[in-house]
N, C-alpha and C. Protein backbone atom coordinates (compact mmCIF):
# COMPACT_ATOMS: atom_id res chain seq x y z
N UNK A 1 128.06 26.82 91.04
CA UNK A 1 127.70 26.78 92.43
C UNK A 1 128.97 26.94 93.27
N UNK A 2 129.08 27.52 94.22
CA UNK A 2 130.15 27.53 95.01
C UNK A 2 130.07 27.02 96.19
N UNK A 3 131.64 26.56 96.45
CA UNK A 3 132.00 25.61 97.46
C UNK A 3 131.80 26.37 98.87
N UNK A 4 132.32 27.31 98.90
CA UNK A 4 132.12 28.06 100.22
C UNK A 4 131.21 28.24 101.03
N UNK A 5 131.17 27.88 102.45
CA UNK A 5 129.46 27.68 102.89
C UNK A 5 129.58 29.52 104.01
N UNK A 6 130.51 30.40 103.80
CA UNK A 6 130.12 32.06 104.54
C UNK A 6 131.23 32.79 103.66
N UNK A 7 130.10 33.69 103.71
CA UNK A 7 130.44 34.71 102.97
C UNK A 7 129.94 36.31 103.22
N UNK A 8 130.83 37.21 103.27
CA UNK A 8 130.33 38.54 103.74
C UNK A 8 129.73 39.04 102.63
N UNK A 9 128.80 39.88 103.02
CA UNK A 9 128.08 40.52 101.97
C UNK A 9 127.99 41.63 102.59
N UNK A 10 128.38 42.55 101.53
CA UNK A 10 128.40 44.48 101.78
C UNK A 10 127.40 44.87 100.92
N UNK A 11 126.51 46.35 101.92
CA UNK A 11 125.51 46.54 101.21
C UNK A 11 126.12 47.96 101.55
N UNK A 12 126.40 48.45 100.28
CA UNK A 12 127.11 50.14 100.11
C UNK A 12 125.39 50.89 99.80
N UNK A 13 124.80 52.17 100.48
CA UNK A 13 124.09 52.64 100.26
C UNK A 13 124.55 53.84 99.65
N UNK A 14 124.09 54.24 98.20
CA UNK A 14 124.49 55.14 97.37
C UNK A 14 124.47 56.34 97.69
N UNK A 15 125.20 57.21 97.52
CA UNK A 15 125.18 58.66 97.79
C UNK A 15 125.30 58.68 99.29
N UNK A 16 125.19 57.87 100.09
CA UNK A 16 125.23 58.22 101.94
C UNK A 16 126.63 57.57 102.04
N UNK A 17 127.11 57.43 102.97
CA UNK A 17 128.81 57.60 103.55
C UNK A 17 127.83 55.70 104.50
N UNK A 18 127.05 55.41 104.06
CA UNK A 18 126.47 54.30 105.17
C UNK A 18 126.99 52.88 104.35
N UNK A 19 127.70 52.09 105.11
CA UNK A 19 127.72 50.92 104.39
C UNK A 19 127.68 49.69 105.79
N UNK A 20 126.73 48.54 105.36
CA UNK A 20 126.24 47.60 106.16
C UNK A 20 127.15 46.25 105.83
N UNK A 21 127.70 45.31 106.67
CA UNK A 21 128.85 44.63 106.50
C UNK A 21 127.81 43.21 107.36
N UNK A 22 127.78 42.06 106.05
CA UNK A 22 127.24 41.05 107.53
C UNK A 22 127.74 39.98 106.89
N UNK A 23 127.02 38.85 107.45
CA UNK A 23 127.46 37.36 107.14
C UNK A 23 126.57 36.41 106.61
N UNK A 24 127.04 35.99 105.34
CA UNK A 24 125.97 35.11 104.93
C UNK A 24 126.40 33.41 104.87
N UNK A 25 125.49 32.82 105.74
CA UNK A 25 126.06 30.89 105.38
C UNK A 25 124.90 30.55 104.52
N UNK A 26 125.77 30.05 103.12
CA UNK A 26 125.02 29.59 102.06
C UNK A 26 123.83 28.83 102.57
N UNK A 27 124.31 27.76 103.44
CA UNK A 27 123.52 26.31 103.79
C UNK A 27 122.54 26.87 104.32
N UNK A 28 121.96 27.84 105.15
CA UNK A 28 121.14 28.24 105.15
C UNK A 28 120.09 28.33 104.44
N UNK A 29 119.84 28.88 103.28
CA UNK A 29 118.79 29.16 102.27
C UNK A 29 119.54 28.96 101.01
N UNK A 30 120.40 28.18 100.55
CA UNK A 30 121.02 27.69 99.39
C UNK A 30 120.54 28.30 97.74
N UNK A 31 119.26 28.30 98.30
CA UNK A 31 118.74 28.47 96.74
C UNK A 31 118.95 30.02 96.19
N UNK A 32 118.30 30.51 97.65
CA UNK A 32 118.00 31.82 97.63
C UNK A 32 119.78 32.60 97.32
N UNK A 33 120.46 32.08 98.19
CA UNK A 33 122.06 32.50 98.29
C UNK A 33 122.38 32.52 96.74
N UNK A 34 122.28 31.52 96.27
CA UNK A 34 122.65 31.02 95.01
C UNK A 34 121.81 32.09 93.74
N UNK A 35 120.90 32.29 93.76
CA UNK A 35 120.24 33.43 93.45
C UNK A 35 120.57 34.90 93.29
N UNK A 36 120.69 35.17 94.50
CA UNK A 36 121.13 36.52 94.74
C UNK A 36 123.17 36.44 94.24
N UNK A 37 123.61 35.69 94.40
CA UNK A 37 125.05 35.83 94.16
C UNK A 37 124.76 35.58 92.30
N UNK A 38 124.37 35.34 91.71
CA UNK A 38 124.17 35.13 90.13
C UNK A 38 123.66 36.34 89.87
N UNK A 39 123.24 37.29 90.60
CA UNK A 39 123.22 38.78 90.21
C UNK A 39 124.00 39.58 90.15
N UNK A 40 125.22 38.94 91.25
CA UNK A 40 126.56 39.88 91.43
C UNK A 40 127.62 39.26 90.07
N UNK A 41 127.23 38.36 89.42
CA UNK A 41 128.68 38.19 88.76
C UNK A 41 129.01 38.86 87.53
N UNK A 42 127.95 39.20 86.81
CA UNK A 42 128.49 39.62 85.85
C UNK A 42 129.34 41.03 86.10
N UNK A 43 129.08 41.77 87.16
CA UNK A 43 129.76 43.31 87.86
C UNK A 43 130.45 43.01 88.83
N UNK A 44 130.52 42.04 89.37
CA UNK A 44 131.02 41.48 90.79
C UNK A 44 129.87 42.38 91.88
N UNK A 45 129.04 42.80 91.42
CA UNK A 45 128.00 43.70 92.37
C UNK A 45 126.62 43.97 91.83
N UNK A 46 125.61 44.24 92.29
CA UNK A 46 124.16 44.40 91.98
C UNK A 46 123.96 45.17 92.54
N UNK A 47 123.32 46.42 92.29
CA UNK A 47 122.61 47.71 92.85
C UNK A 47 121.03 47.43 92.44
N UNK A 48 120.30 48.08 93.63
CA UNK A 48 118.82 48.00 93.78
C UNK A 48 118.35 48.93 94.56
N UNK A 49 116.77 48.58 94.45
CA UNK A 49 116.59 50.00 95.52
C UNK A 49 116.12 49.36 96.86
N UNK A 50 116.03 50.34 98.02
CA UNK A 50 115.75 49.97 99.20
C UNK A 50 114.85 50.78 99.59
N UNK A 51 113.87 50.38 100.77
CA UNK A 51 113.20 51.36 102.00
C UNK A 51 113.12 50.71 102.64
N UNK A 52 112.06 52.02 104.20
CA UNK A 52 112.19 51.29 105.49
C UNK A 52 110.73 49.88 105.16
N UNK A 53 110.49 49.18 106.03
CA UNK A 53 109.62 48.12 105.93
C UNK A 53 107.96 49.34 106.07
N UNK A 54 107.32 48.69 105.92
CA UNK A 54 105.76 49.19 105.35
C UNK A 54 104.83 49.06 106.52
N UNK A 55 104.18 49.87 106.94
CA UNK A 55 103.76 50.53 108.52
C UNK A 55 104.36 51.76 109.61
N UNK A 56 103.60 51.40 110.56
CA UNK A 56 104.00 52.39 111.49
C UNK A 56 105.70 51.91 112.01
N UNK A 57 105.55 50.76 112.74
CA UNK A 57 106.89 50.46 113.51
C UNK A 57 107.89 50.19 112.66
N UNK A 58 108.89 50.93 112.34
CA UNK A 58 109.95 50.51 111.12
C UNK A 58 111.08 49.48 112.14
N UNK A 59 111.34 48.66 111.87
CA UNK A 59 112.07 47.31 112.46
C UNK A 59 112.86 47.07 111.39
N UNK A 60 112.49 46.96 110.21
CA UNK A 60 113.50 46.19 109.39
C UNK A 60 113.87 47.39 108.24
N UNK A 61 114.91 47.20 107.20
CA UNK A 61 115.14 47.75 105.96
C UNK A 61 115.03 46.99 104.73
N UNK A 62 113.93 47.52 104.15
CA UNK A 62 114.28 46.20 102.96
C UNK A 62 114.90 46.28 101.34
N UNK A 63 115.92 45.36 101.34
CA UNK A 63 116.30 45.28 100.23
C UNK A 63 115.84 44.65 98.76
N UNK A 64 115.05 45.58 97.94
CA UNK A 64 114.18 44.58 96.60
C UNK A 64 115.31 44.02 95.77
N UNK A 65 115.45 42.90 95.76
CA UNK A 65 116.42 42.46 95.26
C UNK A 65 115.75 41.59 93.57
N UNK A 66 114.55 41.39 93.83
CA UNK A 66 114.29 40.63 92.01
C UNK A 66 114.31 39.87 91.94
N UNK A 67 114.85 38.71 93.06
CA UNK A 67 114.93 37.32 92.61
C UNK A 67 114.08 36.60 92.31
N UNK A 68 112.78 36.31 92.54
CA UNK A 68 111.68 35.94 92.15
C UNK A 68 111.68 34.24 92.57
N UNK A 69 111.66 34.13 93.74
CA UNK A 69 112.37 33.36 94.59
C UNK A 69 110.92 32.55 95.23
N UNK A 70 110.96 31.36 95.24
CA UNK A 70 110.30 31.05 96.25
C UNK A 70 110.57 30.73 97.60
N UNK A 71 109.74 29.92 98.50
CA UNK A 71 110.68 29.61 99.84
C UNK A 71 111.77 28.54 99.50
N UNK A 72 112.10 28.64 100.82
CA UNK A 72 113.41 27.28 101.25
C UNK A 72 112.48 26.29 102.30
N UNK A 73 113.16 25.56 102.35
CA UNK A 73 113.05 24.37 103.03
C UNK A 73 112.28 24.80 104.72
N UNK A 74 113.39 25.66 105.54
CA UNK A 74 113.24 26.00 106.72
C UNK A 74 112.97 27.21 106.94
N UNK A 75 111.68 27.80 107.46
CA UNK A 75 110.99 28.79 107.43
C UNK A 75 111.26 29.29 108.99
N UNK A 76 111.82 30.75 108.55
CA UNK A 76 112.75 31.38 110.15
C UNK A 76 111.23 32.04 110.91
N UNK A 77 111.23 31.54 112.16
CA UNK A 77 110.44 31.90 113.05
C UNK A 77 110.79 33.16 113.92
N UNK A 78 111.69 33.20 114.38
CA UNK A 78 112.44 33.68 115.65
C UNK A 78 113.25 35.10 114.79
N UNK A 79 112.93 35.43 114.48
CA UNK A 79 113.40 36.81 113.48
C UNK A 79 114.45 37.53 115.23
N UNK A 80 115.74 38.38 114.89
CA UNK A 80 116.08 38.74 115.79
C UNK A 80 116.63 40.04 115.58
N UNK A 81 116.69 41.33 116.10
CA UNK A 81 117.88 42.64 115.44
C UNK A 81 119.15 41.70 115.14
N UNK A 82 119.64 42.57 114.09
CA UNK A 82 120.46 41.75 113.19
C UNK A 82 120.60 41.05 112.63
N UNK A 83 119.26 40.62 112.17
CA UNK A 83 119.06 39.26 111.24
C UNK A 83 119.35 39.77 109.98
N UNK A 84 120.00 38.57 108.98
CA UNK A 84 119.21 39.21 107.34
C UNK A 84 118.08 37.72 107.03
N UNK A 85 117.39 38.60 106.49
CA UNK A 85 116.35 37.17 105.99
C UNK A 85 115.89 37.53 105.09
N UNK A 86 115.59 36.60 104.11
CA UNK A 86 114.76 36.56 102.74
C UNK A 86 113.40 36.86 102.78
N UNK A 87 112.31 37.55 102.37
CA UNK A 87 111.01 37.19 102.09
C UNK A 87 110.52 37.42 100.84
N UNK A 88 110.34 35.84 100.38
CA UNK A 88 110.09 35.62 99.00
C UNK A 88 108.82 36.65 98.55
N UNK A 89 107.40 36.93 99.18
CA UNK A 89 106.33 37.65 99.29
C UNK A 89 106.93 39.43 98.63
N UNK A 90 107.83 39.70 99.39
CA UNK A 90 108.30 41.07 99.58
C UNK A 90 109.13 40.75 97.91
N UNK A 91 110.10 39.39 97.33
CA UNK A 91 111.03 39.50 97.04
C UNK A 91 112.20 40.39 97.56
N UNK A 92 112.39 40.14 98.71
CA UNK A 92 113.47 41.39 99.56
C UNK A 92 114.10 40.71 100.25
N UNK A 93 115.32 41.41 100.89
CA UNK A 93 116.15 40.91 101.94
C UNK A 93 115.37 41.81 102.64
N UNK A 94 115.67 41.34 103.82
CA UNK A 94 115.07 42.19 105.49
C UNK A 94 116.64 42.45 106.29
N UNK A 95 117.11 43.37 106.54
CA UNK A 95 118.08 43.87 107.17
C UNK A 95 117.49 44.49 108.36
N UNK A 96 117.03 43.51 109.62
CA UNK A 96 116.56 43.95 110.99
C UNK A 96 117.40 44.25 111.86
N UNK A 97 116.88 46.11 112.40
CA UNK A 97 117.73 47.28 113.09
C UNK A 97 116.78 47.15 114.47
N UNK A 98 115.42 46.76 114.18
CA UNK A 98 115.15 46.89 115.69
C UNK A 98 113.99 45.55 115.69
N UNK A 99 113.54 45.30 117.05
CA UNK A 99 112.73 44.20 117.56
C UNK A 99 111.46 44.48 116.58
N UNK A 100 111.69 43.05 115.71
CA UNK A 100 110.64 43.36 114.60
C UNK A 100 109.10 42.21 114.50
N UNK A 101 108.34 42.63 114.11
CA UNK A 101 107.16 42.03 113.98
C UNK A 101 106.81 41.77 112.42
N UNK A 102 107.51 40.03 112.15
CA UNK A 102 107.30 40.19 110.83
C UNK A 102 105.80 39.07 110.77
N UNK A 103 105.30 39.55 109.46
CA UNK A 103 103.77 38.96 109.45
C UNK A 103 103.45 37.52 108.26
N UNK A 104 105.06 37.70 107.05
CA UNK A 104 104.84 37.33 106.19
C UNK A 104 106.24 36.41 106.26
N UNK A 105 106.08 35.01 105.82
CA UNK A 105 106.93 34.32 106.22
C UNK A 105 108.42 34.20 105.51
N UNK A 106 109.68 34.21 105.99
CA UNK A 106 111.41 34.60 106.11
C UNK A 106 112.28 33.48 106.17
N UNK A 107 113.42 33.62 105.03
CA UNK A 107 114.19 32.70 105.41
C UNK A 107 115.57 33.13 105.94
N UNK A 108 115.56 32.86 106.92
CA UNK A 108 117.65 33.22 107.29
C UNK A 108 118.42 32.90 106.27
N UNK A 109 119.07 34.31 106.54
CA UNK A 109 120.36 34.17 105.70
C UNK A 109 121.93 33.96 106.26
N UNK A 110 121.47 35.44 106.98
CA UNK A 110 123.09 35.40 107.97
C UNK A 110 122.70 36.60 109.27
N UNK A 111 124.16 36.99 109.59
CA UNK A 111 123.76 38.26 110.53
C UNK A 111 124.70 39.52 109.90
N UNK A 112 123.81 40.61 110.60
CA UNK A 112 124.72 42.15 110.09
C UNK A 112 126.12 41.43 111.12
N UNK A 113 126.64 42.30 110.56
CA UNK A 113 128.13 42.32 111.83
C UNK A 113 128.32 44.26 112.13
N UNK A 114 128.37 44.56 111.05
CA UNK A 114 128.48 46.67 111.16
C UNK A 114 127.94 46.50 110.69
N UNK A 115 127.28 48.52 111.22
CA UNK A 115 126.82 48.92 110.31
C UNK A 115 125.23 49.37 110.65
N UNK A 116 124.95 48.48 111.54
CA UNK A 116 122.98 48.37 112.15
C UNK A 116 122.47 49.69 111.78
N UNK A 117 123.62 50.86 112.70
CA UNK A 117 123.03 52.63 112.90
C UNK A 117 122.95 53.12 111.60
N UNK A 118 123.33 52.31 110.34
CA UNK A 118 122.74 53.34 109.33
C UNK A 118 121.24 53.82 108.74
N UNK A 119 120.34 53.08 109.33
CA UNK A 119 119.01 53.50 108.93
C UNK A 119 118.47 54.04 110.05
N UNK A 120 118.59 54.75 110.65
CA UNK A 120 118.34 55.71 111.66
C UNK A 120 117.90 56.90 109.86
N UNK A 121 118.69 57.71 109.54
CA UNK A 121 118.05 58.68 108.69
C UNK A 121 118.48 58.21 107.46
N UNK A 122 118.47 57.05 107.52
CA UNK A 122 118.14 56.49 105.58
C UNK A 122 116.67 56.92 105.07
N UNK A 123 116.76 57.21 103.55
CA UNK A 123 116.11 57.37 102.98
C UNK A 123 115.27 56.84 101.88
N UNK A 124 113.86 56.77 102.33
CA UNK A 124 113.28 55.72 101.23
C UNK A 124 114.15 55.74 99.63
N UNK A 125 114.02 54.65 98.86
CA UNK A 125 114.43 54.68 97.82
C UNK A 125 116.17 54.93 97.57
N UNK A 126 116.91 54.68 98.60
CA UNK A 126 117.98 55.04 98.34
C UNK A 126 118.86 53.56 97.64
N UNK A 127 119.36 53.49 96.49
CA UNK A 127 120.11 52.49 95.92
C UNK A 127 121.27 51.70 96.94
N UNK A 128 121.18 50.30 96.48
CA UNK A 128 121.97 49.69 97.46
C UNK A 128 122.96 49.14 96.57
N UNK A 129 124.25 49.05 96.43
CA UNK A 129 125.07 47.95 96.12
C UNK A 129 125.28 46.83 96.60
N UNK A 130 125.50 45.99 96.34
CA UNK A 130 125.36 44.41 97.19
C UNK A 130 126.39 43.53 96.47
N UNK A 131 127.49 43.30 97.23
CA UNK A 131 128.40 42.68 97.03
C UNK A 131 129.10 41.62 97.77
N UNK A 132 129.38 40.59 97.28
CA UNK A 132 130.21 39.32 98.29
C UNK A 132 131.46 38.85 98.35
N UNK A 133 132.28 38.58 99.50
CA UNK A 133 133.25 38.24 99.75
C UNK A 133 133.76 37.38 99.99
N UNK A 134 134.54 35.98 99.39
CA UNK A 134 134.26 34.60 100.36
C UNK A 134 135.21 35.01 101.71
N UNK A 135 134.61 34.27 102.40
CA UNK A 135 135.42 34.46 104.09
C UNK A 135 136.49 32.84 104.08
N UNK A 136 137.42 32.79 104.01
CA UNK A 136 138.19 31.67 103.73
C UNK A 136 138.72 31.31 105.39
N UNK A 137 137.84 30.15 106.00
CA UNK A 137 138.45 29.68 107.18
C UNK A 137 139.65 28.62 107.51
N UNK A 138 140.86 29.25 108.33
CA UNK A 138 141.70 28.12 108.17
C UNK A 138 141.16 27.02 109.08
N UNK A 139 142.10 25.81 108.32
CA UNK A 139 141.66 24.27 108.56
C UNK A 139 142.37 23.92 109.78
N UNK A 140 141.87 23.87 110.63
CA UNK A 140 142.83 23.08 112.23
C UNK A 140 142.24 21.57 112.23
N UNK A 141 143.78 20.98 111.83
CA UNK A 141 143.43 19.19 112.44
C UNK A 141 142.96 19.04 113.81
């Protein structure tokens, strides 16, 4: 388990020049965090596939990640552009690019920081790498 409560997570989309840069605080969804980072260690990275979300209004991108996850504790209401959130239902991350209408219930993870404009002409099925960084904050007495 790791001590670190943020951590960046890069999502390199394969073959496109697009890479998404955000922030994840463990304490948030702990389990789920803890989850998804036990996929990255044996490569220091996990590749998967992605598309846009399912309907007419595309709002989010989702990442199938496998975890086979149930919920967390605190169930995110207030979904916002730039969210990442979990949905155990989907098993996916949600990487939200525009004002989204989600139906099926999400847990926060973190926020994008770069990067939002790359699913403008992403392409269903395009492989994601997913990798983490600890963010090491200095200590002020």
């Amino acid at each position: 388990m790791s001590s670190q409560s943020k951590f960046e997570i890069i999502f390199t989309f394969v073959g496109t020049d697009s890479v998404v840069i955000g922030e994840i605080i463990r304490f948030q969804a702990p389990q789920t965090f803890e989850a998804l980072q036990d996929k990255t260690r044996e490569k220091g990275f996990y590749t998967v596939r992605s598309r846009a979300n399912i309907g007419r209004e595309k709002s989010y991108w989702m990442v199938l990640v496998d975890l086979q996850r149930g919920g967390e504790k605190n169930e995110y209401k207030e979904s916002q552009i730039g969210d990442i959130v979990y949905c155990p239902r989907q098993d996916a991350i949600y990487l939200i690019y525009d004002t989204p209408t989600l139906t099926l219930p999400v847990y926060y993870l973190g926020k994008i920081k770069s990067g939002i404009e790359s699913f403008q002409n992403m392409r269903n099925g395009t492989m994601v790498k997913i990798e983490f960084k600890e963010i090491l904050e200095k200590y002020n007495p």
